[in-house]
PDB file of N, CA and C in Angstrom:
ATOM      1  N   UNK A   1     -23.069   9.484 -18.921  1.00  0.00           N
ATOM      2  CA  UNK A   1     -21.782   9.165 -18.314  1.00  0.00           C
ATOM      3  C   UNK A   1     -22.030   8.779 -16.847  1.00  0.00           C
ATOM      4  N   UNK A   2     -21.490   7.666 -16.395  1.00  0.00           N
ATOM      5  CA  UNK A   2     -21.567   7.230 -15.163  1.00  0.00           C
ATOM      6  C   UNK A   2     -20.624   8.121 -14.073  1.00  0.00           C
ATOM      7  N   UNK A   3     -21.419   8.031 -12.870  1.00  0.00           N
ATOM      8  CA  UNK A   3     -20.999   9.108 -11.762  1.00  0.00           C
ATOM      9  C   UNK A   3     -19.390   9.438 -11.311  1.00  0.00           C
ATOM     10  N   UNK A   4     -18.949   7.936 -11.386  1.00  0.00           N
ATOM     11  CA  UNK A   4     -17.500   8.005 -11.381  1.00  0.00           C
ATOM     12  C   UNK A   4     -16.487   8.290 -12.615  1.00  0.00           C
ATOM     13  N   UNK A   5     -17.299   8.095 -13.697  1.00  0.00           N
ATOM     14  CA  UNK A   5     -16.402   8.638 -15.010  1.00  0.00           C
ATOM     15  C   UNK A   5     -16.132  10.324 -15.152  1.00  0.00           C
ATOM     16  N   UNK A   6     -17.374  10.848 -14.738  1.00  0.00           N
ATOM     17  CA  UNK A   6     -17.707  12.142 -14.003  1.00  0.00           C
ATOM     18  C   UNK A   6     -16.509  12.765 -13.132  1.00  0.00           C
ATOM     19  N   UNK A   7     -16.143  12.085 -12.265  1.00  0.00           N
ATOM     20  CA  UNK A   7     -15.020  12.800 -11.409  1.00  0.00           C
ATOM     21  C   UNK A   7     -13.881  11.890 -11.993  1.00  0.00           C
ATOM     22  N   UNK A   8     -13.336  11.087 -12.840  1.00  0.00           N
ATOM     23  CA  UNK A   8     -12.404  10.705 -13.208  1.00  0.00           C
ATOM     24  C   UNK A   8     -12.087  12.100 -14.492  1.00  0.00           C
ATOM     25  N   UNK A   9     -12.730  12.326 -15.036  1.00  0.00           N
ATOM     26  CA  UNK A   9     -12.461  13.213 -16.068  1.00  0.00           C
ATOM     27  C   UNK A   9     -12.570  14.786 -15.622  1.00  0.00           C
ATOM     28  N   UNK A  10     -13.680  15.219 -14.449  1.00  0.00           N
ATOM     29  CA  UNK A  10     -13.023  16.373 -13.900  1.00  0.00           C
ATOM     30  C   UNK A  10     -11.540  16.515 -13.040  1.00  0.00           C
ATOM     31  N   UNK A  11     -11.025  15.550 -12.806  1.00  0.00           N
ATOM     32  CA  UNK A  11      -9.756  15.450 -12.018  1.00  0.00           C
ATOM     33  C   UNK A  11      -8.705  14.919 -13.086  1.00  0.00           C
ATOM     34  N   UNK A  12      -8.783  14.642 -14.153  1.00  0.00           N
ATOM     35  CA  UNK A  12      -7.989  14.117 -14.932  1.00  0.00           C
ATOM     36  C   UNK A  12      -7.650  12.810 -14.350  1.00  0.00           C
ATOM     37  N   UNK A  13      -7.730  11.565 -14.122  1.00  0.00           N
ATOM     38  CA  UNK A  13      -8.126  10.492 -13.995  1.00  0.00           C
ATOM     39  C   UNK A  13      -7.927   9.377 -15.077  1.00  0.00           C
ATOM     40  N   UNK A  14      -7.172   8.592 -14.907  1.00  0.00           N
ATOM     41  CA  UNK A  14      -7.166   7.125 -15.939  1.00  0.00           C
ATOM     42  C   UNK A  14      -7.328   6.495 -14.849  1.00  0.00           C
ATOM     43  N   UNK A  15      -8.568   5.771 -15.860  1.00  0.00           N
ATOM     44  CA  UNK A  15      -9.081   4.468 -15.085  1.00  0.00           C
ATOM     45  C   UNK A  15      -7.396   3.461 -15.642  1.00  0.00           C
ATOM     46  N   UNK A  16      -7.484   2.072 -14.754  1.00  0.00           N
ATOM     47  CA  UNK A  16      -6.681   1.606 -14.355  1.00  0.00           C
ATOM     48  C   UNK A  16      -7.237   0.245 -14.251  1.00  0.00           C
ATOM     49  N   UNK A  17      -6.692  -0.750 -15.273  1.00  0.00           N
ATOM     50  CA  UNK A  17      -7.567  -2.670 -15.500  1.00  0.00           C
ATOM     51  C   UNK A  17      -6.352  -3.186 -15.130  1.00  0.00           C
ATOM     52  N   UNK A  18      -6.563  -4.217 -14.684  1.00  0.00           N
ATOM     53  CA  UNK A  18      -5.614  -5.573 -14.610  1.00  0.00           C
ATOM     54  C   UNK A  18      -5.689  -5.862 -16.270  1.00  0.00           C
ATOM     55  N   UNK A  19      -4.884  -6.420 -16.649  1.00  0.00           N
ATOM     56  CA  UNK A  19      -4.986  -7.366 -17.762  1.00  0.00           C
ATOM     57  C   UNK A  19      -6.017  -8.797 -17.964  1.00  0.00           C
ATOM     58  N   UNK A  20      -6.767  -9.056 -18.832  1.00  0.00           N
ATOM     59  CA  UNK A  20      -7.706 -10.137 -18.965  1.00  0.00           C
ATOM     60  C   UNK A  20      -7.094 -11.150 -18.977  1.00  0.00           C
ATOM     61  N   UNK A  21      -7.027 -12.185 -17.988  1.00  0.00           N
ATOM     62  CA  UNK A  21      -6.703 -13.163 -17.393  1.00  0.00           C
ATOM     63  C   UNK A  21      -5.465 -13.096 -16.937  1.00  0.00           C
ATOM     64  N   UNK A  22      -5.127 -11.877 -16.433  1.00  0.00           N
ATOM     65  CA  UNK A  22      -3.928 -12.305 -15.543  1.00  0.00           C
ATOM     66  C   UNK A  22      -4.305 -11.951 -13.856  1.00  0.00           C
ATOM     67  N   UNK A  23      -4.676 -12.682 -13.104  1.00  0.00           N
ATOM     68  CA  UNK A  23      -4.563 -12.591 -12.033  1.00  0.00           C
ATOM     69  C   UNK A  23      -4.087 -12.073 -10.636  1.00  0.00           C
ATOM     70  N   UNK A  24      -2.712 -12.439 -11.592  1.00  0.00           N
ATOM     71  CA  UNK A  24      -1.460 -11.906 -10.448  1.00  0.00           C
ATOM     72  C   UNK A  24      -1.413 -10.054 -10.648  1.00  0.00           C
ATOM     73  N   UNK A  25      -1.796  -9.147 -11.286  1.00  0.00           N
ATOM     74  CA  UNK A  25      -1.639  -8.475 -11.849  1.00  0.00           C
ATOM     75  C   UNK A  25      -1.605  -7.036 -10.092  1.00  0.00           C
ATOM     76  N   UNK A  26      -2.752  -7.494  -9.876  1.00  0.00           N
ATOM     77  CA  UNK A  26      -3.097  -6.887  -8.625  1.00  0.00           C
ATOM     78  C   UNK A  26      -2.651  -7.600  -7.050  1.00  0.00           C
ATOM     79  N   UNK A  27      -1.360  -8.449  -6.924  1.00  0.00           N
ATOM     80  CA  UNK A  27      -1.411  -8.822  -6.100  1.00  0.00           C
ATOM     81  C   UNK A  27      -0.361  -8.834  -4.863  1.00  0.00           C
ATOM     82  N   UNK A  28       0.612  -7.982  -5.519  1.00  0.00           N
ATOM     83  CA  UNK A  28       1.255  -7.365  -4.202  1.00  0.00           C
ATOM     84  C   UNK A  28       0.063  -6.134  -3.811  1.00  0.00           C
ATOM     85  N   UNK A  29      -0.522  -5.627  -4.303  1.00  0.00           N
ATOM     86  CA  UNK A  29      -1.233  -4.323  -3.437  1.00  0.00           C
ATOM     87  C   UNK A  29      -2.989  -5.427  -3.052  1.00  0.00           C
ATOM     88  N   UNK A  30      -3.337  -6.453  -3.195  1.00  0.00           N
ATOM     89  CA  UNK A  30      -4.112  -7.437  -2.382  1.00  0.00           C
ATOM     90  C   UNK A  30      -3.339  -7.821  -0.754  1.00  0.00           C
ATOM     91  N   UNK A  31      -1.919  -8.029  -1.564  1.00  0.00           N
ATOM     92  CA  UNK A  31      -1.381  -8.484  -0.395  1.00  0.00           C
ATOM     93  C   UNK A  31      -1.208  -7.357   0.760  1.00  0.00           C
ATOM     94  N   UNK A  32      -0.535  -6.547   0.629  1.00  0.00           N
ATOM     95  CA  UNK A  32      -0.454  -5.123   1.109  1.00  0.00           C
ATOM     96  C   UNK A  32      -1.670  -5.069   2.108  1.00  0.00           C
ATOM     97  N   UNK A  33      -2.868  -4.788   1.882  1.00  0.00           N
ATOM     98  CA  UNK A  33      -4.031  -4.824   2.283  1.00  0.00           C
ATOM     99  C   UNK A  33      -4.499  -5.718   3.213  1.00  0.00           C
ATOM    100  N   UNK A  34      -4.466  -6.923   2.923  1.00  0.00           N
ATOM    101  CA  UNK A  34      -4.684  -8.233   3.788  1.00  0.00           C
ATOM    102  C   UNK A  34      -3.195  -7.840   5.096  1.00  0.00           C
ATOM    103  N   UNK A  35      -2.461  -7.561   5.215  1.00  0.00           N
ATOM    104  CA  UNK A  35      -0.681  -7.478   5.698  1.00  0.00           C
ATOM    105  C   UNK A  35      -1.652  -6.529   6.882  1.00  0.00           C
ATOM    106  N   UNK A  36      -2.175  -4.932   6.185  1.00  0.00           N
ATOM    107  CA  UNK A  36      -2.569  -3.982   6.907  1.00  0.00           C
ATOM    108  C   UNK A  36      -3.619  -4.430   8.380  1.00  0.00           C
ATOM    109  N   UNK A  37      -4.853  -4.983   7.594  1.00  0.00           N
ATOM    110  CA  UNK A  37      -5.652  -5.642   8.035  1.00  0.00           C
ATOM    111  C   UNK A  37      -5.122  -6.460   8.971  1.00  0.00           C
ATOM    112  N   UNK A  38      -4.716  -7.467   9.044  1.00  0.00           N
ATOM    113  CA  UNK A  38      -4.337  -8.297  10.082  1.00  0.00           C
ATOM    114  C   UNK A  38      -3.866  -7.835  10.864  1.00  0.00           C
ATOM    115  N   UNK A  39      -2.286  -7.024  10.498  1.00  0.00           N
ATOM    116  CA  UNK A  39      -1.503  -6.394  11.228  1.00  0.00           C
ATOM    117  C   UNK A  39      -1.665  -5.174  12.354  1.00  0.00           C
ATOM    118  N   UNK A  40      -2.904  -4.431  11.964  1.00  0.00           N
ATOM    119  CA  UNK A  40      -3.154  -3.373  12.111  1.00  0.00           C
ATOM    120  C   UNK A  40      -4.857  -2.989  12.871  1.00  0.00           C
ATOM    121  N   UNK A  41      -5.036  -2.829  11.825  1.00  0.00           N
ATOM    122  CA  UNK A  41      -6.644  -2.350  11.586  1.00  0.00           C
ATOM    123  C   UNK A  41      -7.399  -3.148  12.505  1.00  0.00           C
ATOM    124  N   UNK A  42      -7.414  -4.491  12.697  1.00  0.00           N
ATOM    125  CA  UNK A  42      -8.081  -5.590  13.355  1.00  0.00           C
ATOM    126  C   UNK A  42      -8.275  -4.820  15.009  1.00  0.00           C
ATOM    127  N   UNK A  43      -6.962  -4.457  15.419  1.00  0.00           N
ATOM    128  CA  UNK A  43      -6.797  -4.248  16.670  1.00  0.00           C
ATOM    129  C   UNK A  43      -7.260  -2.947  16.999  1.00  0.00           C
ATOM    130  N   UNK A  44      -7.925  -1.923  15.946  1.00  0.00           N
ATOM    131  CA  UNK A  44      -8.521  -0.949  16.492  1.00  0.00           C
ATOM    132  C   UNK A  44      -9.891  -0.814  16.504  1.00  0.00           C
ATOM    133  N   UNK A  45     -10.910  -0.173  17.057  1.00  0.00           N
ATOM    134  CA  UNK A  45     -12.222   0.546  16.841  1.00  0.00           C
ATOM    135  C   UNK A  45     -12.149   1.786  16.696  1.00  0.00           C
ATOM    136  N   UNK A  46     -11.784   2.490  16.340  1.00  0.00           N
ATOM    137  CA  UNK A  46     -12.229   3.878  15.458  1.00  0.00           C
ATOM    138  C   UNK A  46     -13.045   5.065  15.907  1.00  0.00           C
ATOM    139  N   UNK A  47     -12.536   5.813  16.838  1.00  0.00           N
ATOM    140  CA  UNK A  47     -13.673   6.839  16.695  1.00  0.00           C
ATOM    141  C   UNK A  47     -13.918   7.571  15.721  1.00  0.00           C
ATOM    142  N   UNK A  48     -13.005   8.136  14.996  1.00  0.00           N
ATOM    143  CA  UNK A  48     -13.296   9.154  14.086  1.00  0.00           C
ATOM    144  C   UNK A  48     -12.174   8.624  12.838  1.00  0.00           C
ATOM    145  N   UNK A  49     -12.841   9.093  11.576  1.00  0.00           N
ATOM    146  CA  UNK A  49     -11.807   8.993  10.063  1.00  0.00           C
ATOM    147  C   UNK A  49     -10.598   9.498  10.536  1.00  0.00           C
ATOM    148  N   UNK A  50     -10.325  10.637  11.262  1.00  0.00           N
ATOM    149  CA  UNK A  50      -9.033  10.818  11.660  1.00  0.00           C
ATOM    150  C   UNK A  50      -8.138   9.829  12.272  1.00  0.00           C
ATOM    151  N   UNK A  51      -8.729   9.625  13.138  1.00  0.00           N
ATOM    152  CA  UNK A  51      -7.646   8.504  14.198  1.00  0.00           C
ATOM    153  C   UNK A  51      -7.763   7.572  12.983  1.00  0.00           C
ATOM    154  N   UNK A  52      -8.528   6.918  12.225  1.00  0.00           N
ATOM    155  CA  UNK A  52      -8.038   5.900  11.630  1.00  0.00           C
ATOM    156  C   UNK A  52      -6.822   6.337  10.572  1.00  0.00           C
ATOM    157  N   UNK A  53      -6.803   7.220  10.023  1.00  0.00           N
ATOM    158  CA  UNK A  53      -5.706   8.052   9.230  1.00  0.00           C
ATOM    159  C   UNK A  53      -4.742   8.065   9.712  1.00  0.00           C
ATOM    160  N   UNK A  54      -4.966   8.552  11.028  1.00  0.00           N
ATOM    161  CA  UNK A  54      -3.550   8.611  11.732  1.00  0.00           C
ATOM    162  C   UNK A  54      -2.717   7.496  11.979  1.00  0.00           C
ATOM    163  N   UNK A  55      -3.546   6.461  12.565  1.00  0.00           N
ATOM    164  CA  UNK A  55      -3.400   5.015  12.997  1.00  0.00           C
ATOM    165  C   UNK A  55      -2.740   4.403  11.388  1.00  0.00           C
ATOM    166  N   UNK A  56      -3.411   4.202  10.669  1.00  0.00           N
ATOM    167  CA  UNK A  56      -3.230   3.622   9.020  1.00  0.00           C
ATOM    168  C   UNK A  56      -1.587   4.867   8.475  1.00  0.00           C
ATOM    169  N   UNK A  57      -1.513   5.674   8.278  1.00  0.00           N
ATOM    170  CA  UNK A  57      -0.345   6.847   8.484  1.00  0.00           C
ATOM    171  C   UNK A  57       0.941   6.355   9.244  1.00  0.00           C
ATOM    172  N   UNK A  58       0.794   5.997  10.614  1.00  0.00           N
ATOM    173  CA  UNK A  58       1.323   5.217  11.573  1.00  0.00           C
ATOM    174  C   UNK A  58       2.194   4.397  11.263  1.00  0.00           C
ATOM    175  N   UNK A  59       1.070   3.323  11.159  1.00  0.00           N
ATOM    176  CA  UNK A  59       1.173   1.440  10.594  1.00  0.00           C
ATOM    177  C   UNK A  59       2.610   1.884   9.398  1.00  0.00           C
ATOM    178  N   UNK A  60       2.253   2.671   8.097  1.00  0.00           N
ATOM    179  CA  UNK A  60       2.655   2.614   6.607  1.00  0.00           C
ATOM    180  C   UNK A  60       4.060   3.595   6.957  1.00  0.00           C
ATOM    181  N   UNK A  61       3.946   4.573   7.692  1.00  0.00           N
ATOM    182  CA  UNK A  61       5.653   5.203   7.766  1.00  0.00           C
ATOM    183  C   UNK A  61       6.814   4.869   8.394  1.00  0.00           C
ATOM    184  N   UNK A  62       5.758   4.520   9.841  1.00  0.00           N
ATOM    185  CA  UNK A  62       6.965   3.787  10.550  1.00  0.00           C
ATOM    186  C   UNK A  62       7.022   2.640  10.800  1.00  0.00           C
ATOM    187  N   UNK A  63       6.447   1.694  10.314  1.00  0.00           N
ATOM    188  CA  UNK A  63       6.232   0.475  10.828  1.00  0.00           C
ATOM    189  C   UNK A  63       7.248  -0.199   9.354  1.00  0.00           C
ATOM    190  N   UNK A  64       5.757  -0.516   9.132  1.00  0.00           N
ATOM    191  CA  UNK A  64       5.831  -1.291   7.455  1.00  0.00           C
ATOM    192  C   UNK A  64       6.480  -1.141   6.556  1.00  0.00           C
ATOM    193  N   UNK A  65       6.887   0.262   6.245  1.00  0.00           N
ATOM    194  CA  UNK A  65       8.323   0.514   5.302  1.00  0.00           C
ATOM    195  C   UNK A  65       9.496   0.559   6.230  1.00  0.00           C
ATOM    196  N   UNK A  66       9.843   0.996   7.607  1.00  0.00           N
ATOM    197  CA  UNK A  66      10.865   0.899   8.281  1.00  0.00           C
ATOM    198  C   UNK A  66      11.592  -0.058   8.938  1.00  0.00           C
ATOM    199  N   UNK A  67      10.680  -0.608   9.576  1.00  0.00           N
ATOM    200  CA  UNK A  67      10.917  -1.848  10.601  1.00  0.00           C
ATOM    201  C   UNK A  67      10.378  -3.459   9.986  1.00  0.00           C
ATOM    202  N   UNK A  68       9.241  -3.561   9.328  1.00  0.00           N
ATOM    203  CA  UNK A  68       8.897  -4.667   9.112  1.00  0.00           C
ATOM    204  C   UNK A  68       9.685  -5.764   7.651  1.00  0.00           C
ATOM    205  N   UNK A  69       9.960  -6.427   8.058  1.00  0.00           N
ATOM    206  CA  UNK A  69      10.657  -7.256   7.173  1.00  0.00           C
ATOM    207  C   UNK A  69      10.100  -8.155   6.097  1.00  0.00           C
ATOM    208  N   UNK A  70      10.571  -7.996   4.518  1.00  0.00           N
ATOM    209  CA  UNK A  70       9.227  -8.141   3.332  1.00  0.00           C
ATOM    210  C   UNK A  70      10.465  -9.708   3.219  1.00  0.00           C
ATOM    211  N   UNK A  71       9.832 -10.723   2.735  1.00  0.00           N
ATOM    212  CA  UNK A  71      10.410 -11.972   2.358  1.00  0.00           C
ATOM    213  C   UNK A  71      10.793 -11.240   0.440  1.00  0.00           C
ATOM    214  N   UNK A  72       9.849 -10.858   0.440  1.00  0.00           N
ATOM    215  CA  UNK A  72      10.498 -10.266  -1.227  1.00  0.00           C
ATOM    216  C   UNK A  72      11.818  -9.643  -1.525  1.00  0.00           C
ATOM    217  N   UNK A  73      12.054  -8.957  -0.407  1.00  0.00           N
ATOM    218  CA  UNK A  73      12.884  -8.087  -0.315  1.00  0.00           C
ATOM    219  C   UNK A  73      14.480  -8.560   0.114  1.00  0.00           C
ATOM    220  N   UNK A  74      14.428  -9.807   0.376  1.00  0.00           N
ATOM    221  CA  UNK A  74      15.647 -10.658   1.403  1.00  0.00           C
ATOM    222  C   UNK A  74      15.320 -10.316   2.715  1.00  0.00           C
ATOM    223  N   UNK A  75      14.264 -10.534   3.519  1.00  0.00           N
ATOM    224  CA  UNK A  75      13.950 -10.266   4.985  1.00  0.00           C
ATOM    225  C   UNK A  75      14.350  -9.064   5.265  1.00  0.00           C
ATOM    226  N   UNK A  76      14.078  -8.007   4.519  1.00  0.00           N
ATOM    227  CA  UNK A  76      14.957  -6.118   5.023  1.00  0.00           C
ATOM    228  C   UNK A  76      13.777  -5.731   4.619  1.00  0.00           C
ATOM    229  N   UNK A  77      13.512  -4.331   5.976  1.00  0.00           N
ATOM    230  CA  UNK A  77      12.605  -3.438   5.094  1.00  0.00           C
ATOM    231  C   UNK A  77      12.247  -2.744   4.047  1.00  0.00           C
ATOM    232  N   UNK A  78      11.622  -2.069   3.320  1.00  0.00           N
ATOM    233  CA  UNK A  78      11.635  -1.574   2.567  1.00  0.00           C
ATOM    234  C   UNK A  78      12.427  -0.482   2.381  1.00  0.00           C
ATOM    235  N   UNK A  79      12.772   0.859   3.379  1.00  0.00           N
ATOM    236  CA  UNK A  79      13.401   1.627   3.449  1.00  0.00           C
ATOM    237  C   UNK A  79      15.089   0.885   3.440  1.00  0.00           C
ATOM    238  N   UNK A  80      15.287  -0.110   3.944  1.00  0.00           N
ATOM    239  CA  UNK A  80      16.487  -0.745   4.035  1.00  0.00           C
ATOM    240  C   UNK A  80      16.938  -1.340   2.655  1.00  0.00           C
ATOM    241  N   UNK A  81      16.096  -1.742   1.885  1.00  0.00           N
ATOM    242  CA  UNK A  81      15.794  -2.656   0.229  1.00  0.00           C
ATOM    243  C   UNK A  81      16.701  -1.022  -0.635  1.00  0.00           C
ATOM    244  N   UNK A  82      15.624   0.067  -0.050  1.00  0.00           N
ATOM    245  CA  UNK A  82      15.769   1.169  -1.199  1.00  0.00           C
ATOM    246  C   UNK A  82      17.636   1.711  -0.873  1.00  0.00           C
ATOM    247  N   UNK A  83      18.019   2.157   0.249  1.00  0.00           N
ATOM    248  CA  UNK A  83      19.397   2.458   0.422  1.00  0.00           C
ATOM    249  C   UNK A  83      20.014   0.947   0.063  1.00  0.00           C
ATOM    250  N   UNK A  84      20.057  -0.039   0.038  1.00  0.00           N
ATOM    251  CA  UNK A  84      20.898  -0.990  -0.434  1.00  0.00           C
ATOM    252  C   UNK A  84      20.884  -0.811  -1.787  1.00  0.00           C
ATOM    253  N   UNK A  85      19.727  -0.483  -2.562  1.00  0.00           N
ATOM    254  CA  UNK A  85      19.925  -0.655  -3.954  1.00  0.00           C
ATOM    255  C   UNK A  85      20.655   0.559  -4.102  1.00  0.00           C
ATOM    256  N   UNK A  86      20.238   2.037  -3.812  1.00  0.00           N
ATOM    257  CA  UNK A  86      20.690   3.345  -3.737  1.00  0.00           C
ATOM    258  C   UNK A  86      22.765   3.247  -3.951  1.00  0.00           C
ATOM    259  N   UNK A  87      23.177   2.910  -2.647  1.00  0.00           N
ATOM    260  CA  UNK A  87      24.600   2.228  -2.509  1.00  0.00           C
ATOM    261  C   UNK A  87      25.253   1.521  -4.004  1.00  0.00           C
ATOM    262  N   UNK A  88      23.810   0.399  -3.997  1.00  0.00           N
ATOM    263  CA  UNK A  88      24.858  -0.217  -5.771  1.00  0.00           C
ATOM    264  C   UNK A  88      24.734   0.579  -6.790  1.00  0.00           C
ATOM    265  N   UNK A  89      23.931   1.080  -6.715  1.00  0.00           N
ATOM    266  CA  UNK A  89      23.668   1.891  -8.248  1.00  0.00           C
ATOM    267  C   UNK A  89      24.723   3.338  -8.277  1.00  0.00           C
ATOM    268  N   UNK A  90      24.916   3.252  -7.253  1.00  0.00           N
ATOM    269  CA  UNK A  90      26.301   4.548  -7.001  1.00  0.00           C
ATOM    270  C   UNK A  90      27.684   4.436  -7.158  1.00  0.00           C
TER     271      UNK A  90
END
């Protein structure tokens, strides 16, 4: 058994495929990533795994779900997307 099947099955773990030939499958969380990166990450050097945690922590609570505006979404944040839907469904 390979090393990572190893801790997938002591942690209870499903591995997790895209579908064979679908592409798009993985690509809001590609996008996500590339968003971070640019947005974010670029502009720091790092002393320690912490500060980057903190920094990346940062970026994803208050920024990116609060304030930053998704074109998917009708130009509203995410936290703003979820109480609008919240409201109709009530």
């Amino acid at each position: 058994m390979l090393p990572h099947m190893v801790i997938q099955e002591q942690f209870g773990l499903k591995t997790s495929m895209s579908r064979i030939g679908n592409r798009y499958d993985n690509a809001p969380m590609e996008s996500f990533w590339g968003t971070l990166k640019n947005e974010s990450l670029s502009h720091y050097r790092f002393k320690s795994q912490d500060e980057a945690i903190s920094v990346i922590r940062e970026y994803i609570e208050n920024f990116y779900n609060r304030q930053r505006r998704h074109s998917r979404l009708g130009n509203i944040s995410p936290v703003a997307f979820r109480e609008k839907y919240h409201q109709i469904a009530a």
